[in-house]
N, C-alpha and C. Protein backbone atom coordinates (compact mmCIF):
# COMPACT_ATOMS: atom_id res chain seq x y z
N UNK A 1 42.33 -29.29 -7.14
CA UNK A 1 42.97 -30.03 -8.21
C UNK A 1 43.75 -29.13 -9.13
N UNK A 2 43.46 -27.97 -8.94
CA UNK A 2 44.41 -26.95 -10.08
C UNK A 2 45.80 -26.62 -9.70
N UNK A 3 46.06 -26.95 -8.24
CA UNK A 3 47.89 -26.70 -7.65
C UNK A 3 48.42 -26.99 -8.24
N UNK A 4 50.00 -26.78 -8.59
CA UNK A 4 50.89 -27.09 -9.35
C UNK A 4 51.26 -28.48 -9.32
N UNK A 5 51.44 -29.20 -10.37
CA UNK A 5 51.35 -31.07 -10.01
C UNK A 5 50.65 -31.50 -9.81
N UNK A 6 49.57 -31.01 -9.65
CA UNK A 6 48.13 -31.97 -9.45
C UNK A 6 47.45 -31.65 -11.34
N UNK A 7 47.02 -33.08 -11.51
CA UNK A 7 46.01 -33.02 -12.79
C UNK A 7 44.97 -31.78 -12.93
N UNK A 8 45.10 -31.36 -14.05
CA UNK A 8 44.13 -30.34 -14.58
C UNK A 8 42.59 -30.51 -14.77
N UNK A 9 41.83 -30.30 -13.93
CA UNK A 9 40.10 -31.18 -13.92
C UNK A 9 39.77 -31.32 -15.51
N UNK A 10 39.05 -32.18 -15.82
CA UNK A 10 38.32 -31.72 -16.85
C UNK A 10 36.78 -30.90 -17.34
N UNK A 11 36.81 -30.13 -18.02
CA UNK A 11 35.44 -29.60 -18.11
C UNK A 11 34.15 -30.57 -17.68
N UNK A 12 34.01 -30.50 -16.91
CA UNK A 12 32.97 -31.60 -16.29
C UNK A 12 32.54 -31.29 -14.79
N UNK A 13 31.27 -32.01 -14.61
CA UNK A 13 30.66 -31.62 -13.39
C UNK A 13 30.97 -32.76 -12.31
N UNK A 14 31.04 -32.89 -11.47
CA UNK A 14 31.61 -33.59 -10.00
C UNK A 14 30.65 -35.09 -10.73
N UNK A 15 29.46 -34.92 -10.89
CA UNK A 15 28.80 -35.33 -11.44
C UNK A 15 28.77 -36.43 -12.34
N UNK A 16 29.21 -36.08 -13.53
CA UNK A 16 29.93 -36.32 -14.66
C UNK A 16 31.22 -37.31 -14.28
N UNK A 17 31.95 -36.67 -13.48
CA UNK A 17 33.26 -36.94 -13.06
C UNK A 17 32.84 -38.81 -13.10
N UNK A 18 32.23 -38.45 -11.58
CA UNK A 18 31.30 -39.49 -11.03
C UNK A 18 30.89 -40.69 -11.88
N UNK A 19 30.06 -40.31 -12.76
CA UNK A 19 29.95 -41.31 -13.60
C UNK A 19 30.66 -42.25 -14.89
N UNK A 20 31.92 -41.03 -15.00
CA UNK A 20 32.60 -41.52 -15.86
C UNK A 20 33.31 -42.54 -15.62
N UNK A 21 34.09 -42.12 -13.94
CA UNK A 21 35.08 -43.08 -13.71
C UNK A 21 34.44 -44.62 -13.03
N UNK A 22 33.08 -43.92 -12.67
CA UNK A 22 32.30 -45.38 -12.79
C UNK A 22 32.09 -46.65 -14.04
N UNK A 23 31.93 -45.85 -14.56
CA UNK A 23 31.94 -46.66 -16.01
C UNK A 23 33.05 -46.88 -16.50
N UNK A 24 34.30 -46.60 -16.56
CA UNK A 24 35.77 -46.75 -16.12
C UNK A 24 35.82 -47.84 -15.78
N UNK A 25 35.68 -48.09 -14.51
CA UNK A 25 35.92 -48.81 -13.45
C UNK A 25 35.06 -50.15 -13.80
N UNK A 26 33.83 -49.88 -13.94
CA UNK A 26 33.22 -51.45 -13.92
C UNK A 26 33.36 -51.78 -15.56
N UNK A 27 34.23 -50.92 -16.34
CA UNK A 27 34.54 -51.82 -17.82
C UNK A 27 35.75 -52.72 -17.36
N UNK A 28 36.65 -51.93 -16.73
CA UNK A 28 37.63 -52.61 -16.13
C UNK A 28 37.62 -54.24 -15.44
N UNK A 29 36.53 -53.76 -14.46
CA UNK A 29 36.71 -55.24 -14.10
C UNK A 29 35.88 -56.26 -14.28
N UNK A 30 35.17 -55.71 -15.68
CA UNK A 30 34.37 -56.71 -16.05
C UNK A 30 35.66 -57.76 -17.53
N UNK A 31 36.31 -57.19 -17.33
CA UNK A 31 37.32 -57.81 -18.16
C UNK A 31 38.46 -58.69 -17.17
N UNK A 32 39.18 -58.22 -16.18
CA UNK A 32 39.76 -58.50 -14.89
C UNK A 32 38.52 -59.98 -14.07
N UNK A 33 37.45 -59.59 -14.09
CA UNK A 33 36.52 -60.88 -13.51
C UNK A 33 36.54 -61.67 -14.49
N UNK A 34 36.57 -61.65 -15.60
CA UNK A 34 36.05 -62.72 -16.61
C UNK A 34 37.12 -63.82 -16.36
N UNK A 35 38.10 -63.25 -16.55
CA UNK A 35 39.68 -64.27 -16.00
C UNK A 35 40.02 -64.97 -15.39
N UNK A 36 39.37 -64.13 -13.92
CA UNK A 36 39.72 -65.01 -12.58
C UNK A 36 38.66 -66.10 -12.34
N UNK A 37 37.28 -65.69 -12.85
CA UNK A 37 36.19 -66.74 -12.93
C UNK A 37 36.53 -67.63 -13.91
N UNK A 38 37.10 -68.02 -14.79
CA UNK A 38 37.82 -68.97 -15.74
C UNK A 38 38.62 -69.60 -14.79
N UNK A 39 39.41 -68.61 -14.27
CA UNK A 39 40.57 -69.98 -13.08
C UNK A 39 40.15 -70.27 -12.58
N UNK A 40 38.90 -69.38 -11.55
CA UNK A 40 38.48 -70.08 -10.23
C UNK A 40 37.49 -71.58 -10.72
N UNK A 41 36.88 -71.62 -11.85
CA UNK A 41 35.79 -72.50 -12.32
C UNK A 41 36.73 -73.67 -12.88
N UNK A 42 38.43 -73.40 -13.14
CA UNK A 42 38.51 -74.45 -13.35
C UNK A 42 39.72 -74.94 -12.42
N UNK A 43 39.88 -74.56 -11.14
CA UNK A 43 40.32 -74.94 -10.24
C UNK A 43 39.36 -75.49 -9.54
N UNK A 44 38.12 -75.29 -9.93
CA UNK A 44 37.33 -76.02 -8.50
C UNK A 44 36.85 -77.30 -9.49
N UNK A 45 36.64 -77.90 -10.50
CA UNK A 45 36.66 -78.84 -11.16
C UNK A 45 37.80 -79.52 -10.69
N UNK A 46 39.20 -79.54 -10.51
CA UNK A 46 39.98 -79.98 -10.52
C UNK A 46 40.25 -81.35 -9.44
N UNK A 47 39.67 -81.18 -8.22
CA UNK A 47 39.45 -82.75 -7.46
C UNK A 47 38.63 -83.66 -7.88
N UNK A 48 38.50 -83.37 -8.56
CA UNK A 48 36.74 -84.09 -9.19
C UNK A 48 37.68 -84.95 -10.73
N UNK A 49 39.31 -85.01 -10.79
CA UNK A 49 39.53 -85.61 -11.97
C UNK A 49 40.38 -87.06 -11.37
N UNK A 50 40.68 -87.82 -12.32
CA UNK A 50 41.33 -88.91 -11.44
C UNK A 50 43.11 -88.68 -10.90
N UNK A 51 43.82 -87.52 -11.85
CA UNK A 51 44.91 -87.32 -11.86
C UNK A 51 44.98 -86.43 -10.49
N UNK A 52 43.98 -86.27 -9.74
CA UNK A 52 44.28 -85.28 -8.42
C UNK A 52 44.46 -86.10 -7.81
N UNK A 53 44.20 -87.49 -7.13
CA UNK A 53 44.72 -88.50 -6.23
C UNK A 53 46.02 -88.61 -6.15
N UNK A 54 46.94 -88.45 -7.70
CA UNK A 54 47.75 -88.59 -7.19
C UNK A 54 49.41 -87.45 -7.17
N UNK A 55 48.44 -86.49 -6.74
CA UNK A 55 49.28 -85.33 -6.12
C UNK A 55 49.76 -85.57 -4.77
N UNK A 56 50.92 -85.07 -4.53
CA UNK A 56 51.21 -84.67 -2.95
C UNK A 56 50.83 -83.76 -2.16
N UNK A 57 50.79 -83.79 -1.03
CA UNK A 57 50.52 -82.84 0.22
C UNK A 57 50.86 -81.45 -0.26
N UNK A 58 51.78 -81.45 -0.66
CA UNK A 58 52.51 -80.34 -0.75
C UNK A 58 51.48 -79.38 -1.87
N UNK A 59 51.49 -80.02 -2.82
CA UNK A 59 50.40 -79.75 -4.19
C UNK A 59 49.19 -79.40 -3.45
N UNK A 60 48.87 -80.54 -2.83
CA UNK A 60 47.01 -80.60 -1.96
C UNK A 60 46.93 -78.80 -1.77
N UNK A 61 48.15 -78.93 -0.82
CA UNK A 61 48.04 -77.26 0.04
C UNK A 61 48.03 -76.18 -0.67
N UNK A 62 49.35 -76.54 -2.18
CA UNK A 62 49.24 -75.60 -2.75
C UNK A 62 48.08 -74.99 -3.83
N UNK A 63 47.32 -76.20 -3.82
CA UNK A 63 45.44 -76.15 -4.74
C UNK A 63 44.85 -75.09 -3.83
N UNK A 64 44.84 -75.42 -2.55
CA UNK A 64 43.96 -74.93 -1.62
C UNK A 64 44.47 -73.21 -1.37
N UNK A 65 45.44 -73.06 -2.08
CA UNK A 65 46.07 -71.65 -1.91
C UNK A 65 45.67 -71.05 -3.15
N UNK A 66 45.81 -71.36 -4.12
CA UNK A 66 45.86 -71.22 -5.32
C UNK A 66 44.30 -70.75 -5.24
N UNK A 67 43.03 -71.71 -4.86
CA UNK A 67 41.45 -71.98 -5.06
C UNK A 67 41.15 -70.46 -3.73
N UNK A 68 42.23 -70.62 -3.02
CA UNK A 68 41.32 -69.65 -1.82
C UNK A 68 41.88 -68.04 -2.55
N UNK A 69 43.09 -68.04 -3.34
CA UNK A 69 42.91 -66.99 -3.58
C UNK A 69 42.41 -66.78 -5.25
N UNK A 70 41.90 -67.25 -5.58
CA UNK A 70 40.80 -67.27 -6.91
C UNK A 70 39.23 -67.01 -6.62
N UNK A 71 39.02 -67.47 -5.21
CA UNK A 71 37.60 -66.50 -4.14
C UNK A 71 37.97 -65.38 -3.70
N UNK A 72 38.91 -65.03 -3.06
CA UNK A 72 38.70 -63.91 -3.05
C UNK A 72 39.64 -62.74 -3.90
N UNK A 73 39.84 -63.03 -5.06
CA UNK A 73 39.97 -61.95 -6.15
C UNK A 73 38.40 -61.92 -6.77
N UNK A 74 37.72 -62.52 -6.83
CA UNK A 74 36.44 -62.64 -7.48
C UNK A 74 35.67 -61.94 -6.27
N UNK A 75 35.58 -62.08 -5.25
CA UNK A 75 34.64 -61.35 -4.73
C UNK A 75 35.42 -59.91 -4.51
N UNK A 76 36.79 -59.72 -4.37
CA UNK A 76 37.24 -58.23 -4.34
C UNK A 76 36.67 -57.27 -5.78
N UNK A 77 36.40 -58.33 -7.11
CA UNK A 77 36.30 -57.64 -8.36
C UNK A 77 35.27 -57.59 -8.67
N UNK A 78 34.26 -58.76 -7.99
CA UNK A 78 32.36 -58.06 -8.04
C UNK A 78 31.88 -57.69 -6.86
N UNK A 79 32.59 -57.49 -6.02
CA UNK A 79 32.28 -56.12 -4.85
C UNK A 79 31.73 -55.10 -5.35
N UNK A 80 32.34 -54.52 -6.02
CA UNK A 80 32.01 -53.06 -6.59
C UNK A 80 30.70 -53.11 -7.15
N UNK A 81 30.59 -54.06 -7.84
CA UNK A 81 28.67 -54.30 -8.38
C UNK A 81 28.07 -54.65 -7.01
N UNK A 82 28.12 -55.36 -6.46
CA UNK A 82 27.19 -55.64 -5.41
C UNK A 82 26.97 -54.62 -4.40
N UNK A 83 27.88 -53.36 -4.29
CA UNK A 83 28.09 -52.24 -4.04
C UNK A 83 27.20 -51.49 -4.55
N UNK A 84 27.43 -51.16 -5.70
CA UNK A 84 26.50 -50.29 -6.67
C UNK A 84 25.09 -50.74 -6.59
N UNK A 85 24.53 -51.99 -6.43
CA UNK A 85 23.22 -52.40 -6.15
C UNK A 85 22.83 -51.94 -5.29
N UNK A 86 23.37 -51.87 -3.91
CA UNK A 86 22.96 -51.49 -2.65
C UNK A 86 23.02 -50.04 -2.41
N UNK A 87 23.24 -49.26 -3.02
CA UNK A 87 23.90 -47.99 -2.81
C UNK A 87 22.76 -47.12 -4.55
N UNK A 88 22.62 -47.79 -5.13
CA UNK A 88 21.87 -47.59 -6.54
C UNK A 88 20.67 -46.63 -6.14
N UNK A 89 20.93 -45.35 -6.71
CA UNK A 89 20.26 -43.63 -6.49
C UNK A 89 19.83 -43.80 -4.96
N UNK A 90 21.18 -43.28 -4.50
CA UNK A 90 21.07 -43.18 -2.76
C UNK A 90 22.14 -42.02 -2.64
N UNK A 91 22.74 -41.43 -3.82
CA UNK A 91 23.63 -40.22 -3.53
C UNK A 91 25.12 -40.15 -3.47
N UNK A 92 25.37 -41.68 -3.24
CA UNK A 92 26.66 -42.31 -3.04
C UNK A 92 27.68 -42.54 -3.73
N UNK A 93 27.42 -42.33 -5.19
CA UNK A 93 28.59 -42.72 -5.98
C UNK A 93 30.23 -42.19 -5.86
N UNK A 94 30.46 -40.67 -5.42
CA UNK A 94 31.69 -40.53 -5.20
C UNK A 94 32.20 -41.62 -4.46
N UNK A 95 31.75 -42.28 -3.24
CA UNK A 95 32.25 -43.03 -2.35
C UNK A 95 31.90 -44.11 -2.77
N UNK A 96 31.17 -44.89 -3.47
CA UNK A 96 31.43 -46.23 -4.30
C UNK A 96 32.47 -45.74 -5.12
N UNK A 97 32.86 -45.24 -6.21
CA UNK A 97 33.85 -44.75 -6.83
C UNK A 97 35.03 -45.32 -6.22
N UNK A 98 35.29 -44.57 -5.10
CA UNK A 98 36.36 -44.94 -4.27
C UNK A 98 36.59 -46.20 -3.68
N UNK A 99 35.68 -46.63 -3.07
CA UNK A 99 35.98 -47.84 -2.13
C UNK A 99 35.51 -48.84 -3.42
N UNK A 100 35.19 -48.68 -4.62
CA UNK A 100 35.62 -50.09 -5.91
C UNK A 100 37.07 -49.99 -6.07
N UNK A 101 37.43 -48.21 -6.26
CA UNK A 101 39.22 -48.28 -6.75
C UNK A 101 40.09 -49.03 -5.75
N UNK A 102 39.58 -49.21 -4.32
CA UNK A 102 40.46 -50.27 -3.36
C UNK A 102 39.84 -51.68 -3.74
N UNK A 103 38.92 -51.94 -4.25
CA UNK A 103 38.55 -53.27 -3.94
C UNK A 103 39.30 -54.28 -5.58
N UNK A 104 39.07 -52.97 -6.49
CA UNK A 104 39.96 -53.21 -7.71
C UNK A 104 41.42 -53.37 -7.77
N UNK A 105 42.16 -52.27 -6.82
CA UNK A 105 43.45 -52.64 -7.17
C UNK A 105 43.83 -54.14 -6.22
N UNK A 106 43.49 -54.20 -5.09
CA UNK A 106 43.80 -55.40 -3.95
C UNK A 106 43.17 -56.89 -4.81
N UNK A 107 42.21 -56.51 -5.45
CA UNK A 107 41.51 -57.64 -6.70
C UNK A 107 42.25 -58.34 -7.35
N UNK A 108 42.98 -56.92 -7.96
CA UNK A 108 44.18 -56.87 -9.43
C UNK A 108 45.19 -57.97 -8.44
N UNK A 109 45.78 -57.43 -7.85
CA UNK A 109 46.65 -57.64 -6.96
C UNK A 109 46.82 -59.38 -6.32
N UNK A 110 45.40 -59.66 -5.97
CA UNK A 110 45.09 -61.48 -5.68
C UNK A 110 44.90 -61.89 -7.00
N UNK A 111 44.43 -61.11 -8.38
CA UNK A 111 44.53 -62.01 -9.36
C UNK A 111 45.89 -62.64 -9.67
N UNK A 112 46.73 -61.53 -9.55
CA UNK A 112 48.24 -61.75 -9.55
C UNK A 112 48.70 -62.66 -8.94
N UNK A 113 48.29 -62.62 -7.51
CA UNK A 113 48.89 -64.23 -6.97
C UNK A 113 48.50 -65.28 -7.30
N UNK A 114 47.13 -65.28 -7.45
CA UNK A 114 45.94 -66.96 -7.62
C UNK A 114 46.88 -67.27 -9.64
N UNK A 115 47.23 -66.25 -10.04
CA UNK A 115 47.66 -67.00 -11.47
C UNK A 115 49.23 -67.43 -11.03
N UNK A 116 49.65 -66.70 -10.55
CA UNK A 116 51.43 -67.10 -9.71
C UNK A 116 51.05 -68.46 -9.25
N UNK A 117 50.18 -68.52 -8.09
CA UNK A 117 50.52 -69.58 -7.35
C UNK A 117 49.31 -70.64 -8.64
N UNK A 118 48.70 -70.58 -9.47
CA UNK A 118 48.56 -71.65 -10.26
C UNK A 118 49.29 -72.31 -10.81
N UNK A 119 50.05 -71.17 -11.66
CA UNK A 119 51.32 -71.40 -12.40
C UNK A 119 52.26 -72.19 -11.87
N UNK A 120 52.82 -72.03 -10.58
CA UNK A 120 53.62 -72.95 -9.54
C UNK A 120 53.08 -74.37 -9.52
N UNK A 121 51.91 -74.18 -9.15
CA UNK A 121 51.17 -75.70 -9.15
C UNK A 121 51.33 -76.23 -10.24
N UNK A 122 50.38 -75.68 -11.54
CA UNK A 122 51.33 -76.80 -13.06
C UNK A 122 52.38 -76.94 -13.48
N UNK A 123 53.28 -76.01 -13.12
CA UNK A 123 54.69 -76.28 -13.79
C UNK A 123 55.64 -77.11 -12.73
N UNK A 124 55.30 -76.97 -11.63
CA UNK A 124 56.04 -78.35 -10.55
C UNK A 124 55.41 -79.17 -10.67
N UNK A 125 54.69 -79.55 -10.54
CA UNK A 125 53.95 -80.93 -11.37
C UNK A 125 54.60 -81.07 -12.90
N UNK A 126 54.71 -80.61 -14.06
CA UNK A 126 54.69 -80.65 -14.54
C UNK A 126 56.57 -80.96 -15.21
N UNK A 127 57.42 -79.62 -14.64
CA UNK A 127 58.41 -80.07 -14.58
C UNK A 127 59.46 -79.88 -13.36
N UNK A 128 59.13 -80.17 -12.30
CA UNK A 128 59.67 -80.07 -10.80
C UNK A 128 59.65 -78.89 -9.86
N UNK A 129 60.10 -79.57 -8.85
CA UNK A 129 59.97 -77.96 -7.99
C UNK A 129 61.35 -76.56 -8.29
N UNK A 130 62.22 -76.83 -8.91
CA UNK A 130 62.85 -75.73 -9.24
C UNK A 130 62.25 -75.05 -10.42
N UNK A 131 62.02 -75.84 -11.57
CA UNK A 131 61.65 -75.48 -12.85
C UNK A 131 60.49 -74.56 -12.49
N UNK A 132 59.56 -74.79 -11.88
CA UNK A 132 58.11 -74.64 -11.39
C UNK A 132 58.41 -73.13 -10.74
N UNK A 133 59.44 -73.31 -9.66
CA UNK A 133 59.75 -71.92 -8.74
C UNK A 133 60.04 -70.93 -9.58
N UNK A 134 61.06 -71.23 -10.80
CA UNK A 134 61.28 -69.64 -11.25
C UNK A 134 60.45 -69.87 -12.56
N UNK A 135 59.97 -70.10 -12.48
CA UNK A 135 58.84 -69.99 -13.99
C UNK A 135 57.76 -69.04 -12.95
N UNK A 136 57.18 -69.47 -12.14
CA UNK A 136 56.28 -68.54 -11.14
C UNK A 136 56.81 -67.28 -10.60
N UNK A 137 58.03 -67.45 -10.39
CA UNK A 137 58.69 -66.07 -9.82
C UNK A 137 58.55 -65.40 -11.04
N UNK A 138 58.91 -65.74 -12.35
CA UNK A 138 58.91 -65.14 -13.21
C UNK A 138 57.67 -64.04 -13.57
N UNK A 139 56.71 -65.10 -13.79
CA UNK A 139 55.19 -64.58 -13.82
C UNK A 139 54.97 -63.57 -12.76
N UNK A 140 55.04 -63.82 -11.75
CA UNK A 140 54.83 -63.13 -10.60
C UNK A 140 55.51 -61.70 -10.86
N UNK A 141 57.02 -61.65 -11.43
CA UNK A 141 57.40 -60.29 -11.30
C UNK A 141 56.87 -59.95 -12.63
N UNK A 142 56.21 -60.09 -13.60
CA UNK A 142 56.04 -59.77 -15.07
C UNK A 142 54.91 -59.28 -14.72
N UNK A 143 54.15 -59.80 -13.53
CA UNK A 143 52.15 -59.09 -13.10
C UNK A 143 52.77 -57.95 -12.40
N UNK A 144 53.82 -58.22 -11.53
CA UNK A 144 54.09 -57.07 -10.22
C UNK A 144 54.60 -55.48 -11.41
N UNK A 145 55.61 -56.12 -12.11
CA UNK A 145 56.52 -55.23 -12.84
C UNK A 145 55.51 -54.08 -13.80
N UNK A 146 54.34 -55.50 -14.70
CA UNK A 146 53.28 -54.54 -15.40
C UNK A 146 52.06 -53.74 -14.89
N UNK A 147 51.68 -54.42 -13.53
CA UNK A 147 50.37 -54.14 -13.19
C UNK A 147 50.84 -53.32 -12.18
N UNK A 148 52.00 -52.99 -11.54
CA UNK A 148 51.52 -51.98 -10.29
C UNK A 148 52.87 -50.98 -10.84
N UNK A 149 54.22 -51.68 -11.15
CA UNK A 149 55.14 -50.87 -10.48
C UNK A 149 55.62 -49.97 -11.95
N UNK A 150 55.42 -49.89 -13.10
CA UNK A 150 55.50 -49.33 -14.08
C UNK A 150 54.12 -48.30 -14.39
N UNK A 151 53.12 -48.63 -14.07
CA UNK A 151 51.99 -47.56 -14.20
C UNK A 151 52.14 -46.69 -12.88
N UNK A 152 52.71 -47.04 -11.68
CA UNK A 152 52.89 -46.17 -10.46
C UNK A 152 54.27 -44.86 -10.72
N UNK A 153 55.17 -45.52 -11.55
CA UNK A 153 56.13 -44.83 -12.34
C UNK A 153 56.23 -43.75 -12.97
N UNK A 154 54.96 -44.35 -13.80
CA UNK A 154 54.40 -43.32 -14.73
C UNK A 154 53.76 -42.29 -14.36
N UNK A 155 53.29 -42.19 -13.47
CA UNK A 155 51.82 -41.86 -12.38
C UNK A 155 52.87 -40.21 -11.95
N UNK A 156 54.52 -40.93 -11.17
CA UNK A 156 55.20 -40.45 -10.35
C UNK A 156 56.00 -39.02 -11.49
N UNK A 157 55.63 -39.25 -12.64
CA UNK A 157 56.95 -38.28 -13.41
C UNK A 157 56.29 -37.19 -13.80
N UNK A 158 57.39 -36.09 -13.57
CA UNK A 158 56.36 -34.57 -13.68
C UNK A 158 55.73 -34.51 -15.27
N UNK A 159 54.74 -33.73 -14.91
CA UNK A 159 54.00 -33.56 -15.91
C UNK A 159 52.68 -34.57 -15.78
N UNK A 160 52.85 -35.80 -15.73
CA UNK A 160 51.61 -36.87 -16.16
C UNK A 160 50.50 -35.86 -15.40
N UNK A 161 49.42 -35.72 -16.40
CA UNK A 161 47.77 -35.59 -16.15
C UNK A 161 48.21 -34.20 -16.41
N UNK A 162 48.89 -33.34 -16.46
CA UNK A 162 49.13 -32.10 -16.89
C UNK A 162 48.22 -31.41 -18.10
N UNK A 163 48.77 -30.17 -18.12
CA UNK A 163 47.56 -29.54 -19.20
C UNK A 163 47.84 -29.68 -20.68
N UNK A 164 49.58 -29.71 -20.79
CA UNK A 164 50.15 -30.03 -21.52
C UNK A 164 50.01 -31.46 -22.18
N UNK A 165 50.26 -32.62 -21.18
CA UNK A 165 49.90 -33.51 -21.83
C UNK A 165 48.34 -34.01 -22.16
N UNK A 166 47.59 -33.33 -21.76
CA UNK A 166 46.20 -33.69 -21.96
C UNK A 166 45.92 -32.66 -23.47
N UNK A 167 46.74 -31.65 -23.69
CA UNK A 167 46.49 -30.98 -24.83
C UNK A 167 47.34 -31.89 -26.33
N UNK A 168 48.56 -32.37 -25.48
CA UNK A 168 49.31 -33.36 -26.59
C UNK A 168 48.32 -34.87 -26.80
N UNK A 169 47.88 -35.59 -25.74
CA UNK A 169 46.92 -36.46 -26.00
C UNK A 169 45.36 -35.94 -26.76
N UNK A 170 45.57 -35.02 -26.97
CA UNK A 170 44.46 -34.33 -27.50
C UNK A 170 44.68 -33.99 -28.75
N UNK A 171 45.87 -33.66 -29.27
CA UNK A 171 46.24 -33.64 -30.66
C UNK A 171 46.26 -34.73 -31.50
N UNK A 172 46.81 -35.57 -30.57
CA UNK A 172 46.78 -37.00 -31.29
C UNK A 172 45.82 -37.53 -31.22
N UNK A 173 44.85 -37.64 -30.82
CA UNK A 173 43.46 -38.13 -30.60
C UNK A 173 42.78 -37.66 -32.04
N UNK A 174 43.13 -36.12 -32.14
CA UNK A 174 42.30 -35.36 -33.15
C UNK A 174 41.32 -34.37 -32.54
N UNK A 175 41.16 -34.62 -30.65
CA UNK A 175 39.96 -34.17 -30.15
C UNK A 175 40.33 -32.74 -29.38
N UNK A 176 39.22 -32.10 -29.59
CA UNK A 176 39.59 -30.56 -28.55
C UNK A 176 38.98 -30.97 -27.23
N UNK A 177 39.46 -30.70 -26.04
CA UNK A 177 39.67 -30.57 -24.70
C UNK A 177 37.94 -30.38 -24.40
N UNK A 178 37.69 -29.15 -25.27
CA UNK A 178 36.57 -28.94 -24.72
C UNK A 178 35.31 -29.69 -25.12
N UNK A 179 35.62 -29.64 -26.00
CA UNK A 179 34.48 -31.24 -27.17
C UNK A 179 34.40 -31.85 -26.18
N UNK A 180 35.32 -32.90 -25.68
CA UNK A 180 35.28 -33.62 -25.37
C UNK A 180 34.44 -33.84 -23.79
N UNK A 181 34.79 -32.71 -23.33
CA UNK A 181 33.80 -32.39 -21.95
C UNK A 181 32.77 -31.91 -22.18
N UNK A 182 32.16 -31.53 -23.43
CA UNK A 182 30.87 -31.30 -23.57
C UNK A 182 30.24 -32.33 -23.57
N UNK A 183 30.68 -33.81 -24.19
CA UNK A 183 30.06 -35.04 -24.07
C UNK A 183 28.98 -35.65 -23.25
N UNK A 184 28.07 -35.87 -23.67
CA UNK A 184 27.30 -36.73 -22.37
C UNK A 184 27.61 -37.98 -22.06
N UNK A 185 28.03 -38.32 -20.79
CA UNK A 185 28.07 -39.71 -20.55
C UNK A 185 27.69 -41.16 -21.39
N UNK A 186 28.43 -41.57 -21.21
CA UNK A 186 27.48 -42.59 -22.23
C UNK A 186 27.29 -44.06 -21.29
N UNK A 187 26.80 -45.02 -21.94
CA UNK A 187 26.25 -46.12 -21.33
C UNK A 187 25.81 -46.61 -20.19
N UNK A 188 26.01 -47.12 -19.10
CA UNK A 188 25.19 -46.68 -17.66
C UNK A 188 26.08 -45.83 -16.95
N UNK A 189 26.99 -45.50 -17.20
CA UNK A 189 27.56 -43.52 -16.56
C UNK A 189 26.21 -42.86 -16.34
N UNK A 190 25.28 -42.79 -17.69
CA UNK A 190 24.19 -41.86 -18.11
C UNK A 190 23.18 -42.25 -16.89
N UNK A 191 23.13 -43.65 -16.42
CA UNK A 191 22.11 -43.50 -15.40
C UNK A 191 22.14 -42.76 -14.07
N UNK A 192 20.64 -42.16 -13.35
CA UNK A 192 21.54 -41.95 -11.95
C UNK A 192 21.54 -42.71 -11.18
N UNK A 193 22.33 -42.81 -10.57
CA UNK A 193 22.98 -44.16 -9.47
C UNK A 193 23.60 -43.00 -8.47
């Protein structure tokens, strides 16, 4: 990790590492699940009202797109817990670590569609199938534009994770580099798992 362009480690043990970005990670998508379980809970209410009779085919299919991908963003985004249960002080966390960061971004990723293709569904209903199309396209590129292709951007420009900028995010913070890696983990980071 110390080559030129690659992020500067932080004072921390593999360990540490380990648990941080665990706790990272499942703050993350405990905010990311709360969302999609709101759509998915109230997409599946939704045949159950009298105004669903009288949708079209077209709608029917597009519920059933909308509902199938609101299951599986929810199970891509509590994977990672049901993961961590099974795997819980067995040695494993680098590699839960990892295989949550795929199950999180592909998660992120179906949340993005299941709210697209909702959005499509109320607003053509609501005000036709053109109105409906670019109001969803819209949404759709505003998730694509914020959630993947502007943080991948950022990701891509020299310097990011550098020593430099971790010393400038460090000024502004108020915090020294090394303070900060002296830290002990905090909240279930601290457990071993």
């Amino acid at each position: 990790m110390g080559e030129a362009g690659s992020p500067v480690p932080r004072e921390e043990s593999e360990e540490h590492r380990d648990d941080r970005n665990l706790a990272e990670l499942l703050q993350e998508l405990r905010v990311a699940g709360l969302g999609v379980q709101v759509l998915f809970g109230f997409l599946l209410s939704l045949p159950f009202t009298n105004r669903f009779a009288t949708v079209s085919r077209g709608e029917r299919d597009l519920y059933l797109v909308c509902l199938t991908l609101s299951a599986v963003a929810t199970a891509l985004l509590v994977g990672p817990v049901a993961y961590h249960r099974l795997v819980f002080r067995r040695g494993q966390k680098e590699g839960l670590v990892r295989a949550a960061n795929v199950m999180a971004i592909f998660g992120l990723g179906t949340v993005g569609l299941a709210v697209s293709a909702s959005i499509l569904l109320v607003t053509s209903y609501v005000a036709g199938g053109l109105a409906g199309g670019l109001i969803a396209a819209f949404v759709a590129g505003m998730f694509a534009l914020l959630w993947f292709a502007f943080p991948l951007t950022r990701r891509r420009l020299p310097g990011s994770g550098s020593a430099a900028q971790l010393s400038r995010s460090a000024r502004f913070t108020g915090t020294r580099l090394s303070r900060r890696a002296s830290r002990p983990p905090r909240g279930p980071a601290g457990s071993p798992g």
